[in-house]
PDB file of N, CA and C in Angstrom:
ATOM      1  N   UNK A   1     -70.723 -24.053   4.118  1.00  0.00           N
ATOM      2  CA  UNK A   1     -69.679 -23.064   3.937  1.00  0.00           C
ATOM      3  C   UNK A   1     -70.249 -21.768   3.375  1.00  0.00           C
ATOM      4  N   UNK A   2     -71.135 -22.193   2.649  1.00  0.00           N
ATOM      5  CA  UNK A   2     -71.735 -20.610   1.603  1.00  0.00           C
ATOM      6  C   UNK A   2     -72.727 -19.677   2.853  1.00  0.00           C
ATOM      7  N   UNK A   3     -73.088 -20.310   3.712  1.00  0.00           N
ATOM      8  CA  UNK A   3     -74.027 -19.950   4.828  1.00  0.00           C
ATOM      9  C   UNK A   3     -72.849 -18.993   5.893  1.00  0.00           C
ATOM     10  N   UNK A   4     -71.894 -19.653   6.050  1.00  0.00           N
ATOM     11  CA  UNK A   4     -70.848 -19.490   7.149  1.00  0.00           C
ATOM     12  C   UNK A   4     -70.356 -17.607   5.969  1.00  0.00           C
ATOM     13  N   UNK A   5     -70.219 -17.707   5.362  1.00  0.00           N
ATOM     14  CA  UNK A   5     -69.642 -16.621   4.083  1.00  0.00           C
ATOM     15  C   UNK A   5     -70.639 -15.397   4.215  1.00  0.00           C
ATOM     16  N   UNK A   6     -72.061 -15.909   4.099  1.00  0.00           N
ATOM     17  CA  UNK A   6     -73.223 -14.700   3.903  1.00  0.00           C
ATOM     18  C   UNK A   6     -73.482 -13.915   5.483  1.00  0.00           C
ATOM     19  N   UNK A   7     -73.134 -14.875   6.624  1.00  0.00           N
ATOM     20  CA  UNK A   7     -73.492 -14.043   7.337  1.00  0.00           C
ATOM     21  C   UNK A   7     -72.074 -13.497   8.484  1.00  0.00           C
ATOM     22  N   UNK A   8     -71.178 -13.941   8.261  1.00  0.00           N
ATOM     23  CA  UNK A   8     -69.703 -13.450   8.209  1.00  0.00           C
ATOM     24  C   UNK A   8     -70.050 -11.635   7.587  1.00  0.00           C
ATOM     25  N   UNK A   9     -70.335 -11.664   6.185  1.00  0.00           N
ATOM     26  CA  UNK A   9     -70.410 -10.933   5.567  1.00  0.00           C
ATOM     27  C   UNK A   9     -71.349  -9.877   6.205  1.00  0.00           C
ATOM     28  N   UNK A  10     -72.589 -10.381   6.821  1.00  0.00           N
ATOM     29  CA  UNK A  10     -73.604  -9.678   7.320  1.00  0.00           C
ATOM     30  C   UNK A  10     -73.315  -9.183   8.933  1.00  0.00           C
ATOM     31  N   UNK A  11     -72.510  -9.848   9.351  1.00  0.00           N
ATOM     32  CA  UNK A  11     -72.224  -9.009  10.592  1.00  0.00           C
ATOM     33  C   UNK A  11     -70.851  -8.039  10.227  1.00  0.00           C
ATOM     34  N   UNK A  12     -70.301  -8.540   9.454  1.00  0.00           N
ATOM     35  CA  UNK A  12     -69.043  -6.965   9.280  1.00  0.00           C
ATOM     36  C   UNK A  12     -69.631  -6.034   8.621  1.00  0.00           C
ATOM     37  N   UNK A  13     -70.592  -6.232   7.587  1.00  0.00           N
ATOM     38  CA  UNK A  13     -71.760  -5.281   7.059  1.00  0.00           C
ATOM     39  C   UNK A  13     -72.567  -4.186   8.629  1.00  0.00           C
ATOM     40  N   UNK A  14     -72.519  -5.053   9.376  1.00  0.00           N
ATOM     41  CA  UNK A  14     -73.790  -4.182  10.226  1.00  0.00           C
ATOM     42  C   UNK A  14     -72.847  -3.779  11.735  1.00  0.00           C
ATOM     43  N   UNK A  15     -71.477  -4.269  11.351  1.00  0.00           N
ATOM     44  CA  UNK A  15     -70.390  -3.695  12.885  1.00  0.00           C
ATOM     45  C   UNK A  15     -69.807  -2.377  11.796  1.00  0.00           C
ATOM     46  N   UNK A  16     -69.617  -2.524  10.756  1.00  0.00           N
ATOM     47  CA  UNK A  16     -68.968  -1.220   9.835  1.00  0.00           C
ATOM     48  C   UNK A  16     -70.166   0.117   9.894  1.00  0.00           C
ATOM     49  N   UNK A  17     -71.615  -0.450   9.506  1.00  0.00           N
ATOM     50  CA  UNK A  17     -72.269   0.598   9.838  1.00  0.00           C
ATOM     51  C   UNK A  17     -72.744   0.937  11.528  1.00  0.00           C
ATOM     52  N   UNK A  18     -72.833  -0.093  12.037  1.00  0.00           N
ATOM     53  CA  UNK A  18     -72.671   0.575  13.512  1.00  0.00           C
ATOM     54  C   UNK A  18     -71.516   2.059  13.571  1.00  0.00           C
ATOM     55  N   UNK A  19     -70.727   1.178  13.328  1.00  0.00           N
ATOM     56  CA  UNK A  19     -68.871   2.339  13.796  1.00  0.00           C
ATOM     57  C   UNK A  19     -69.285   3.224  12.917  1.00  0.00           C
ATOM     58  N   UNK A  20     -70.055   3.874  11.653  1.00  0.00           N
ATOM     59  CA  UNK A  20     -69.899   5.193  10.833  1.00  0.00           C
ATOM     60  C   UNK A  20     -71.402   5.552  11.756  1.00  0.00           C
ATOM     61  N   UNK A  21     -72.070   5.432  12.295  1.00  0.00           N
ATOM     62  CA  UNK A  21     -73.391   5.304  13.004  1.00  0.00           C
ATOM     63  C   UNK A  21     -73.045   6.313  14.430  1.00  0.00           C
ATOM     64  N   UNK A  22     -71.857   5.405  15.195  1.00  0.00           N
ATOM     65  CA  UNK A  22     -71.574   5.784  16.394  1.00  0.00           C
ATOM     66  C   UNK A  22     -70.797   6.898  15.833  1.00  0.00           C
ATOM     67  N   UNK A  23     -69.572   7.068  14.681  1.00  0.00           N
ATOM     68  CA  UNK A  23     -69.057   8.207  14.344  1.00  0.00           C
ATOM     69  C   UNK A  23     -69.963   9.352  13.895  1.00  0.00           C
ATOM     70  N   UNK A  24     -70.899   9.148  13.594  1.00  0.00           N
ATOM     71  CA  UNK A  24     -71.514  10.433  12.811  1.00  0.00           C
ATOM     72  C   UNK A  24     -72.665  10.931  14.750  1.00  0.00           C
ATOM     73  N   UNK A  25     -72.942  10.392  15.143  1.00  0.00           N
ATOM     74  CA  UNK A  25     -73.706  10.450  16.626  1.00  0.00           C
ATOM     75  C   UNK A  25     -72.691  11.445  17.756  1.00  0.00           C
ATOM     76  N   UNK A  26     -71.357  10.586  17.821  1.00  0.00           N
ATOM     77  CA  UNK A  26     -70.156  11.604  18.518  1.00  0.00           C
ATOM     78  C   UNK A  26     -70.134  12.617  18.114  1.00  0.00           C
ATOM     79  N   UNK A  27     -69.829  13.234  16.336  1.00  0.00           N
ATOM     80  CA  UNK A  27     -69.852  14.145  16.336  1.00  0.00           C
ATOM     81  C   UNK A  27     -70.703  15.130  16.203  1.00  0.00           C
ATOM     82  N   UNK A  28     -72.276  14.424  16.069  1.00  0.00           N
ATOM     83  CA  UNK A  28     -73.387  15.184  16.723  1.00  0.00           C
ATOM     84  C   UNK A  28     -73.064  15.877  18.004  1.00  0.00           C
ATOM     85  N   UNK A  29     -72.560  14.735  18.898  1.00  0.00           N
ATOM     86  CA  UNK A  29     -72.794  15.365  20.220  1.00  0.00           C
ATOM     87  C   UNK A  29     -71.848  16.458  20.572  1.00  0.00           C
ATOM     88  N   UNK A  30     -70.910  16.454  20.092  1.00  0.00           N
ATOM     89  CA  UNK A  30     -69.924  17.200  20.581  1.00  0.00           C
ATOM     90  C   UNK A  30     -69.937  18.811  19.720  1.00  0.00           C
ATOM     91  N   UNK A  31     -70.839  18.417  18.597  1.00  0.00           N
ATOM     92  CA  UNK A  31     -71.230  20.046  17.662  1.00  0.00           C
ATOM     93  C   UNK A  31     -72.296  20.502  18.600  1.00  0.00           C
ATOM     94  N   UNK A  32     -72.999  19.627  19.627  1.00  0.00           N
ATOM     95  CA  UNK A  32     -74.057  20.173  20.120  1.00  0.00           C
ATOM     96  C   UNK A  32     -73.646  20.628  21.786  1.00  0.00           C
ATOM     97  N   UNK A  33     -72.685  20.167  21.793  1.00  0.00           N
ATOM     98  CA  UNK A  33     -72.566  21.003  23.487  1.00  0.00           C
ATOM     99  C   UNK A  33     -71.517  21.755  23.350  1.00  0.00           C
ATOM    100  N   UNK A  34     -70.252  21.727  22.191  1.00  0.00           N
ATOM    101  CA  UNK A  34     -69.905  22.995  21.819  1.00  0.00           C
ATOM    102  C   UNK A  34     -70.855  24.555  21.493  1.00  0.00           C
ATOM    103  N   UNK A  35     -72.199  23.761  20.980  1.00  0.00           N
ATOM    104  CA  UNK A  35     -72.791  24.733  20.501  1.00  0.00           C
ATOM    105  C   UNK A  35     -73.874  25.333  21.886  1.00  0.00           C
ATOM    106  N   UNK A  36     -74.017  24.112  22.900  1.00  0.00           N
ATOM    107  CA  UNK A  36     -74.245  25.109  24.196  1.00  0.00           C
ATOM    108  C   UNK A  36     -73.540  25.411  24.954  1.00  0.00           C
ATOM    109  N   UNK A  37     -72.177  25.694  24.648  1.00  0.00           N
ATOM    110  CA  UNK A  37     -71.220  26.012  25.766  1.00  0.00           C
ATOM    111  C   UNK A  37     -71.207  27.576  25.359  1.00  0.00           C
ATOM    112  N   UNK A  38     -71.304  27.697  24.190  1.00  0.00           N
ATOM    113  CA  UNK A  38     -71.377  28.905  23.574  1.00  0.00           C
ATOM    114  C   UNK A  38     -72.813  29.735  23.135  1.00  0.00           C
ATOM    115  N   UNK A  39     -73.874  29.009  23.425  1.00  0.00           N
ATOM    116  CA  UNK A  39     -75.365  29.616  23.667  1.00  0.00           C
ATOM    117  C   UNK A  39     -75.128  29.550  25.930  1.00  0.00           C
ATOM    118  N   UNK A  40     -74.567  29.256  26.623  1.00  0.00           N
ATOM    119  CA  UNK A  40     -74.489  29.542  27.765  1.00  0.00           C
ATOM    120  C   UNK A  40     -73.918  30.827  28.057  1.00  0.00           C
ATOM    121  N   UNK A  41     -72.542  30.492  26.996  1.00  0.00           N
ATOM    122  CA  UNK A  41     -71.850  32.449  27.031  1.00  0.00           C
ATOM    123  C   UNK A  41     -72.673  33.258  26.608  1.00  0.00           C
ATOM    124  N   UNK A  42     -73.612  33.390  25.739  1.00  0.00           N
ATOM    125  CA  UNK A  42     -74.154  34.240  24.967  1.00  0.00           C
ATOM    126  C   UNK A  42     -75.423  34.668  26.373  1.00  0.00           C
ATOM    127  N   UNK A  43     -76.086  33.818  27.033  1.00  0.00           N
ATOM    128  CA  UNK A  43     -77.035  33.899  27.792  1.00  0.00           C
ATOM    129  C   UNK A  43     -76.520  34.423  29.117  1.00  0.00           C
ATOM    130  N   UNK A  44     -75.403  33.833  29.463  1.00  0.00           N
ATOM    131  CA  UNK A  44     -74.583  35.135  30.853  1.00  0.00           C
ATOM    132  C   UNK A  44     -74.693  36.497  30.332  1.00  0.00           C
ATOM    133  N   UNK A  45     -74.252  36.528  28.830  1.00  0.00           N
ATOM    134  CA  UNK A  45     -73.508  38.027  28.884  1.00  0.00           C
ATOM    135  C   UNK A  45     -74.916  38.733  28.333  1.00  0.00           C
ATOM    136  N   UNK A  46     -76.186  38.407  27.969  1.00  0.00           N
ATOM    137  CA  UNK A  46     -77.399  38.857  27.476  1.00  0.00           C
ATOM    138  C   UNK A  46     -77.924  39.020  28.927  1.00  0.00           C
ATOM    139  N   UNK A  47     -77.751  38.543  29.904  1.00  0.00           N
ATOM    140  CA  UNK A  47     -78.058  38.748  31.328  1.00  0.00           C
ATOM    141  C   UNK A  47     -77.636  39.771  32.064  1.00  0.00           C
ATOM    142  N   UNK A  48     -76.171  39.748  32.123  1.00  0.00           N
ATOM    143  CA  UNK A  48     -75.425  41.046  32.616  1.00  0.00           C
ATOM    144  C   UNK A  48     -76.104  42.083  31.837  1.00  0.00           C
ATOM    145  N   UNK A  49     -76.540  42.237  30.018  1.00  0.00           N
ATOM    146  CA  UNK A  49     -76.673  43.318  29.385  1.00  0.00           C
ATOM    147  C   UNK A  49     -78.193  43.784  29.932  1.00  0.00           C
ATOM    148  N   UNK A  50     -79.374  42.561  30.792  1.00  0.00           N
ATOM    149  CA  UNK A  50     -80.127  43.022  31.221  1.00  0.00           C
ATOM    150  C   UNK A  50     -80.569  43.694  32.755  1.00  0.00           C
ATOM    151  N   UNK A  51     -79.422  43.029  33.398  1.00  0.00           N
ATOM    152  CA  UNK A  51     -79.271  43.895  34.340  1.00  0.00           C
ATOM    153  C   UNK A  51     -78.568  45.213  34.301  1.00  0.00           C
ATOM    154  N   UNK A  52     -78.026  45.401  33.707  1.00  0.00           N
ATOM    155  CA  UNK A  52     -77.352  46.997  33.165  1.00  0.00           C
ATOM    156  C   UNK A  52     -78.774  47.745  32.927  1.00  0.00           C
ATOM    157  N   UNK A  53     -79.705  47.132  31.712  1.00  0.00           N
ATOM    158  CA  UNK A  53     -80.013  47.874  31.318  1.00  0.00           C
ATOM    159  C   UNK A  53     -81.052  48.277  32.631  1.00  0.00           C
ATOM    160  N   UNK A  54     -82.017  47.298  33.380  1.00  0.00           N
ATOM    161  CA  UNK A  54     -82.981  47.695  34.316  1.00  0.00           C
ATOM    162  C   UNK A  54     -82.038  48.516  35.469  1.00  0.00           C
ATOM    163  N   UNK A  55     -81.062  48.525  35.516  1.00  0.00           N
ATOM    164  CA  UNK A  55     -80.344  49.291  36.253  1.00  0.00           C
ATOM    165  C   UNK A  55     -80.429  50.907  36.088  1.00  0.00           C
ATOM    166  N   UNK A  56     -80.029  51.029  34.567  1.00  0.00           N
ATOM    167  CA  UNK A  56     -79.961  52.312  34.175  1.00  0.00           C
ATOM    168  C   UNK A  56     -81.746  53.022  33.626  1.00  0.00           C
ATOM    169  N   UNK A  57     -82.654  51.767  33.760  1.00  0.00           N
ATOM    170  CA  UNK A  57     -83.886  52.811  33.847  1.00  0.00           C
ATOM    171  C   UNK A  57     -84.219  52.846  34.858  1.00  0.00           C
ATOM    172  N   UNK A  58     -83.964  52.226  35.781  1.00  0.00           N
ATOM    173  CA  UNK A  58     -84.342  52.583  37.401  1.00  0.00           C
ATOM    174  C   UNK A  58     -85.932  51.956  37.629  1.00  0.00           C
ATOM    175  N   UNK A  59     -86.843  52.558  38.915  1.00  0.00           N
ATOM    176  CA  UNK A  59     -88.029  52.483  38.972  1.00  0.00           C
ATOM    177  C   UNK A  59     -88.881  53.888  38.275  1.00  0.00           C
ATOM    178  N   UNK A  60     -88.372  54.613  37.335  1.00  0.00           N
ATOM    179  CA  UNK A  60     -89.331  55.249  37.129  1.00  0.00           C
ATOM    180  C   UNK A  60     -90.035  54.425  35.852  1.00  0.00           C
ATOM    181  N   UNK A  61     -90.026  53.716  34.867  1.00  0.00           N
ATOM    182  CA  UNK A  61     -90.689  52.988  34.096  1.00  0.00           C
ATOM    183  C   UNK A  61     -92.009  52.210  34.842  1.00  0.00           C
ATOM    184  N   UNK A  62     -91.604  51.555  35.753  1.00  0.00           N
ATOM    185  CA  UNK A  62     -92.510  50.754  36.562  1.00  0.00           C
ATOM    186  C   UNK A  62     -93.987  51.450  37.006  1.00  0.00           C
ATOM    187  N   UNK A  63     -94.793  50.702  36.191  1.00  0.00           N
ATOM    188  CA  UNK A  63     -96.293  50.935  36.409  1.00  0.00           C
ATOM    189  C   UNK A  63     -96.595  50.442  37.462  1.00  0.00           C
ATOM    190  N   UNK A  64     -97.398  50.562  38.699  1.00  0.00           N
ATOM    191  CA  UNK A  64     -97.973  49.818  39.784  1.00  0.00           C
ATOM    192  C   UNK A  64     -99.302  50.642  39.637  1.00  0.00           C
ATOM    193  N   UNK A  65    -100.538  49.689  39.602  1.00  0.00           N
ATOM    194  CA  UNK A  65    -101.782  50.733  39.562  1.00  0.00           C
ATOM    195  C   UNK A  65    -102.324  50.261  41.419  1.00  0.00           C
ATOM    196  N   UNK A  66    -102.980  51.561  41.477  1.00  0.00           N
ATOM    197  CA  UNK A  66    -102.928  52.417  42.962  1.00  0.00           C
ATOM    198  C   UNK A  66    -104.811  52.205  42.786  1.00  0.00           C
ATOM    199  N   UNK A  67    -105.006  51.151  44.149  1.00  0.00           N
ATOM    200  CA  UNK A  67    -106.780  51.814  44.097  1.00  0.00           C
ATOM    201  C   UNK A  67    -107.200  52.945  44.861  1.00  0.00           C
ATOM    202  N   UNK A  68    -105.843  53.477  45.590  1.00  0.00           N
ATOM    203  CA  UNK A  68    -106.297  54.694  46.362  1.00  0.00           C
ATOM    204  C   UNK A  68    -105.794  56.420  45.275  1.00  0.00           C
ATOM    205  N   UNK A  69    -105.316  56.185  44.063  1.00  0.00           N
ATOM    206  CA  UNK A  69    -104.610  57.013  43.314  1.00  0.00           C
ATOM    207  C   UNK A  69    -105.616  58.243  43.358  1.00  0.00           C
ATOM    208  N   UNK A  70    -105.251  58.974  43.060  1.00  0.00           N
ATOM    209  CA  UNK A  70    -106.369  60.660  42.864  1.00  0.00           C
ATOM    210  C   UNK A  70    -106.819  60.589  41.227  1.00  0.00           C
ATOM    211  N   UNK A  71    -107.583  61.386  41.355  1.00  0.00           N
ATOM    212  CA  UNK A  71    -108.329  61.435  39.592  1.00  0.00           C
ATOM    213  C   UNK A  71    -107.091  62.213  38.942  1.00  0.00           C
ATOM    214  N   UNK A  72    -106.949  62.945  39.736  1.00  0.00           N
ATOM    215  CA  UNK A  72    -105.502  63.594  38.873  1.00  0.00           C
ATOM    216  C   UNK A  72    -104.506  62.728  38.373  1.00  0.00           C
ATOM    217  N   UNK A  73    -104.045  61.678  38.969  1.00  0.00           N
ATOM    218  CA  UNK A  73    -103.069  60.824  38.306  1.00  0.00           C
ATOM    219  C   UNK A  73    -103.357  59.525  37.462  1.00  0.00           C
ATOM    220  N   UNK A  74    -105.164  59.556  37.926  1.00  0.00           N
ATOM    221  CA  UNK A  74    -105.763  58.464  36.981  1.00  0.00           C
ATOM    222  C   UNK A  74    -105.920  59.322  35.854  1.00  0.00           C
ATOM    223  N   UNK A  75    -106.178  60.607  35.343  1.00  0.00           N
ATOM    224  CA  UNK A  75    -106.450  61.145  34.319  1.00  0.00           C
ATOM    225  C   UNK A  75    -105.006  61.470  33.228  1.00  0.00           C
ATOM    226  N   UNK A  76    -103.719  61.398  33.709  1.00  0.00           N
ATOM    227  CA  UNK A  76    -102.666  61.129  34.026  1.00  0.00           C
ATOM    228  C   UNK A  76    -102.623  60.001  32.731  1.00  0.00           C
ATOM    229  N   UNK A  77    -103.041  58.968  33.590  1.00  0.00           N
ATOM    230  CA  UNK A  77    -102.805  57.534  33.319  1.00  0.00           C
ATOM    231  C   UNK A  77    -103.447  57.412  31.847  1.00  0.00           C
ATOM    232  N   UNK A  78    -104.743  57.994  31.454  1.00  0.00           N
ATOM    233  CA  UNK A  78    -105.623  57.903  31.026  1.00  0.00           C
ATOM    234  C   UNK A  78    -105.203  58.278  29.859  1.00  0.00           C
ATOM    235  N   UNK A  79    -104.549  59.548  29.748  1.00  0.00           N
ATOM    236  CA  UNK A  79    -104.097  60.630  28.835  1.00  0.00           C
ATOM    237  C   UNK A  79    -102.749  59.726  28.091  1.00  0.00           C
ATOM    238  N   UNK A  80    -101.817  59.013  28.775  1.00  0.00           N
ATOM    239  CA  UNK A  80    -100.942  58.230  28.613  1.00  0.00           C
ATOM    240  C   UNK A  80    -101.220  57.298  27.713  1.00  0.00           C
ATOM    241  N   UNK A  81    -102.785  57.053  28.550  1.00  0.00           N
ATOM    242  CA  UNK A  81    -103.196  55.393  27.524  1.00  0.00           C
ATOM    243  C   UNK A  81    -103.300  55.872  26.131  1.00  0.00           C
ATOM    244  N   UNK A  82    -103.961  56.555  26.022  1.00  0.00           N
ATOM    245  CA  UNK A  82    -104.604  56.903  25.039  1.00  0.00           C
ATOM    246  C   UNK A  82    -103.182  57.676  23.739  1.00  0.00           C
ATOM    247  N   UNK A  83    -102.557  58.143  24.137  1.00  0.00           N
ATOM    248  CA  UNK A  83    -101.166  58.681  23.464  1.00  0.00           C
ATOM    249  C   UNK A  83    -100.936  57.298  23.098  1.00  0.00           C
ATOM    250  N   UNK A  84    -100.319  56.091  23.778  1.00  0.00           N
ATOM    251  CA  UNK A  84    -100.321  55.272  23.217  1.00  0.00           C
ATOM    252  C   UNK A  84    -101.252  54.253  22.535  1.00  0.00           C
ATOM    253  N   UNK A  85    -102.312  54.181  22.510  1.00  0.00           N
ATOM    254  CA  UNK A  85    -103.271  53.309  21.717  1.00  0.00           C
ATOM    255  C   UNK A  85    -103.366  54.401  19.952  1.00  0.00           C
ATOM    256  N   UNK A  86    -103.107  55.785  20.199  1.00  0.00           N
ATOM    257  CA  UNK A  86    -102.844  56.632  19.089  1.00  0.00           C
ATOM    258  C   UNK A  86    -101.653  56.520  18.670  1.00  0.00           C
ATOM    259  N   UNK A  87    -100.529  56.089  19.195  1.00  0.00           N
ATOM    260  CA  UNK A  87     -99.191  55.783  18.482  1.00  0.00           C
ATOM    261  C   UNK A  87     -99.149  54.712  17.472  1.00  0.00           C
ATOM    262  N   UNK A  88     -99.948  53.754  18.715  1.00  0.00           N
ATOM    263  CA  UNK A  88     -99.587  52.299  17.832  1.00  0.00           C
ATOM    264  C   UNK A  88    -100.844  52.296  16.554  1.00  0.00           C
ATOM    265  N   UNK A  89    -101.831  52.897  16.952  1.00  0.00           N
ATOM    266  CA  UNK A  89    -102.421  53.193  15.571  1.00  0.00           C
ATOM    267  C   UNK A  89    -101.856  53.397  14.227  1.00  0.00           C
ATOM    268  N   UNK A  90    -101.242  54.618  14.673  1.00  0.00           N
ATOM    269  CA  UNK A  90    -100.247  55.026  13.205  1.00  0.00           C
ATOM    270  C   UNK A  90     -99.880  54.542  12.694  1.00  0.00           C
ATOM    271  N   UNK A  91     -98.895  53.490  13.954  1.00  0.00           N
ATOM    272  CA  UNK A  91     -97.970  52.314  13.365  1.00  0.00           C
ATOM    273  C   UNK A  91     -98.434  51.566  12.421  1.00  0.00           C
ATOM    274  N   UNK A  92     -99.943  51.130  12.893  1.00  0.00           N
ATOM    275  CA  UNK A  92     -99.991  49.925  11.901  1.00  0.00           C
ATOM    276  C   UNK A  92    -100.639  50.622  10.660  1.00  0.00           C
ATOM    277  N   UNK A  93    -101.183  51.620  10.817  1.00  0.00           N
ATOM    278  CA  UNK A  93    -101.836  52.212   9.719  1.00  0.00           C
ATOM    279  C   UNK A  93    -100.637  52.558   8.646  1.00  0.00           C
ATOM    280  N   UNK A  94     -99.531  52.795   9.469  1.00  0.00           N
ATOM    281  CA  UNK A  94     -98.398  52.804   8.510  1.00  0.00           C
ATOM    282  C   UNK A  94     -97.748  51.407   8.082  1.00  0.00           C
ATOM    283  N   UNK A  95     -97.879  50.660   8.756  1.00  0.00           N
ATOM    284  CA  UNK A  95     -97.436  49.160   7.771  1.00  0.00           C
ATOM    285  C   UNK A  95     -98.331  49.076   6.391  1.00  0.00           C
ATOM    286  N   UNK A  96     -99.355  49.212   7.298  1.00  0.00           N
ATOM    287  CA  UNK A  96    -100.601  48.654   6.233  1.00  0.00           C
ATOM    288  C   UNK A  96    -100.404  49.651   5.282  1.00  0.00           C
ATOM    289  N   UNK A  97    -100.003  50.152   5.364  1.00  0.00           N
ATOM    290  CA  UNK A  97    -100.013  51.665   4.212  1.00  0.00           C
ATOM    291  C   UNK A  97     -98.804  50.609   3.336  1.00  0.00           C
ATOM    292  N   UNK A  98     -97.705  50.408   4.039  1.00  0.00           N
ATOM    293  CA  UNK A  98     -96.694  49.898   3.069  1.00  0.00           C
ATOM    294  C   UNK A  98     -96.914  48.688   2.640  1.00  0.00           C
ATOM    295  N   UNK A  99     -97.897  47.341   3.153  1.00  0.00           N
ATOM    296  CA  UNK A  99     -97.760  46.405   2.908  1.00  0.00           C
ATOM    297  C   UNK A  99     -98.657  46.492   1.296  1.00  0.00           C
ATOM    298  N   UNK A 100     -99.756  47.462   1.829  1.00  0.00           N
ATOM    299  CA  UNK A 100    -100.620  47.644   0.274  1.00  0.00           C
ATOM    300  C   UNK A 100     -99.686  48.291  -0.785  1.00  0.00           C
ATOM    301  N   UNK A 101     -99.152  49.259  -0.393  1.00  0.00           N
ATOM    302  CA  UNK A 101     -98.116  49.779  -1.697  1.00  0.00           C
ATOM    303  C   UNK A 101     -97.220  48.477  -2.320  1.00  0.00           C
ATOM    304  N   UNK A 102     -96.535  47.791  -1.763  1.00  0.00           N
ATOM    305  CA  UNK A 102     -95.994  46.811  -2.139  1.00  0.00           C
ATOM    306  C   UNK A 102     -96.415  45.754  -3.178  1.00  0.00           C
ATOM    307  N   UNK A 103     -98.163  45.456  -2.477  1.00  0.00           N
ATOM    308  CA  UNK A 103     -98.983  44.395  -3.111  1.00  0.00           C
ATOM    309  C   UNK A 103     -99.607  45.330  -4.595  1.00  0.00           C
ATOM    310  N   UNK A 104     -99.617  46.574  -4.218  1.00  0.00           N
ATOM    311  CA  UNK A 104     -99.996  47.218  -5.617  1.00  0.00           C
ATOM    312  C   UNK A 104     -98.865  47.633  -7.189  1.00  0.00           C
ATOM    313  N   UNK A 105     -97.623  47.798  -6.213  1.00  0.00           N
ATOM    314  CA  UNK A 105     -96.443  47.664  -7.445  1.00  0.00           C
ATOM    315  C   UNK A 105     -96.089  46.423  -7.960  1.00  0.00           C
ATOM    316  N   UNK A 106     -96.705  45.109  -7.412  1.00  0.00           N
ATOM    317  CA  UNK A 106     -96.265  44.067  -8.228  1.00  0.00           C
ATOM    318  C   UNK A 106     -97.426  43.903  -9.290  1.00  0.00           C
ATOM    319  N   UNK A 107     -98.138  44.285  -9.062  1.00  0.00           N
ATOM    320  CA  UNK A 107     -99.721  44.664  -9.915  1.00  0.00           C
ATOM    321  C   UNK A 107    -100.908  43.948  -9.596  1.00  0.00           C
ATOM    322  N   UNK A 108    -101.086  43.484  -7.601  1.00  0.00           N
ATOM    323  CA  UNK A 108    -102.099  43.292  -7.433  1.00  0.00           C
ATOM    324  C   UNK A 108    -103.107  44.342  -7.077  1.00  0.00           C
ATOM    325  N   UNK A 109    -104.701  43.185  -7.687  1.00  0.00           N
ATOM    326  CA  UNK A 109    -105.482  44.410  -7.746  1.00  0.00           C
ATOM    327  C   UNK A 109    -106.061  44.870  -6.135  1.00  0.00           C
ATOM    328  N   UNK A 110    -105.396  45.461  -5.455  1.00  0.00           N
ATOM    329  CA  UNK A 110    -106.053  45.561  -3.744  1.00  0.00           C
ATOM    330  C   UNK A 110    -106.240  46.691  -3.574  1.00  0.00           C
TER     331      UNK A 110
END
């Protein structure tokens, strides 16, 4: 009888945590395809916002390099590069400018 009692006990023990098991799993699932039904909206309408936008710059952005191009438009190109490899210079010379100011007002020695 005491045998018949312990495991009586041990299967309503392990069907009760099944059922809070399967309850807490459902409402996993259903926080999670609510939550891609609404990362799907977000990804249509981030789509439309990227076709707008390649719309409204058109093809003049678009680089295609030319092996028949003239020196004139490779020098062009050249002059371009270089404006930008001098931009992004700044840039970082300007982080780095701020990341050291930062590390020096808390009072490291750099």
């Amino acid at each position: 009888m005491l045998w018949f009692s312990v495991w009586t006990v041990l299967v309503l023990a392990t069907l009760v945590g099944a059922f809070f098991l399967g309850r807490r799993l459902w409402r996993s699932a259903k926080a999670l395809m609510a939550q891609a039904g609404a990362t799907s909206q977000v990804l249509g309408e981030l789509s439309a916002k990227i076709a707008e936008l390649e719309a409204a710059a058109g093809s003049a952005r678009i680089f295609q390099p030319d092996l028949v191009a003239t020196e004139e438009q490779r020098e062009t190109w050249r002059s371009r590069r270089a404006e930008n490899i001098a931009t992004r210079r700044g840039r970082v010379h300007e982080r780095r400018s701020r990341t050291l100011a930062g590390w020096r007002s808390i009072g490291m020695p750099f």
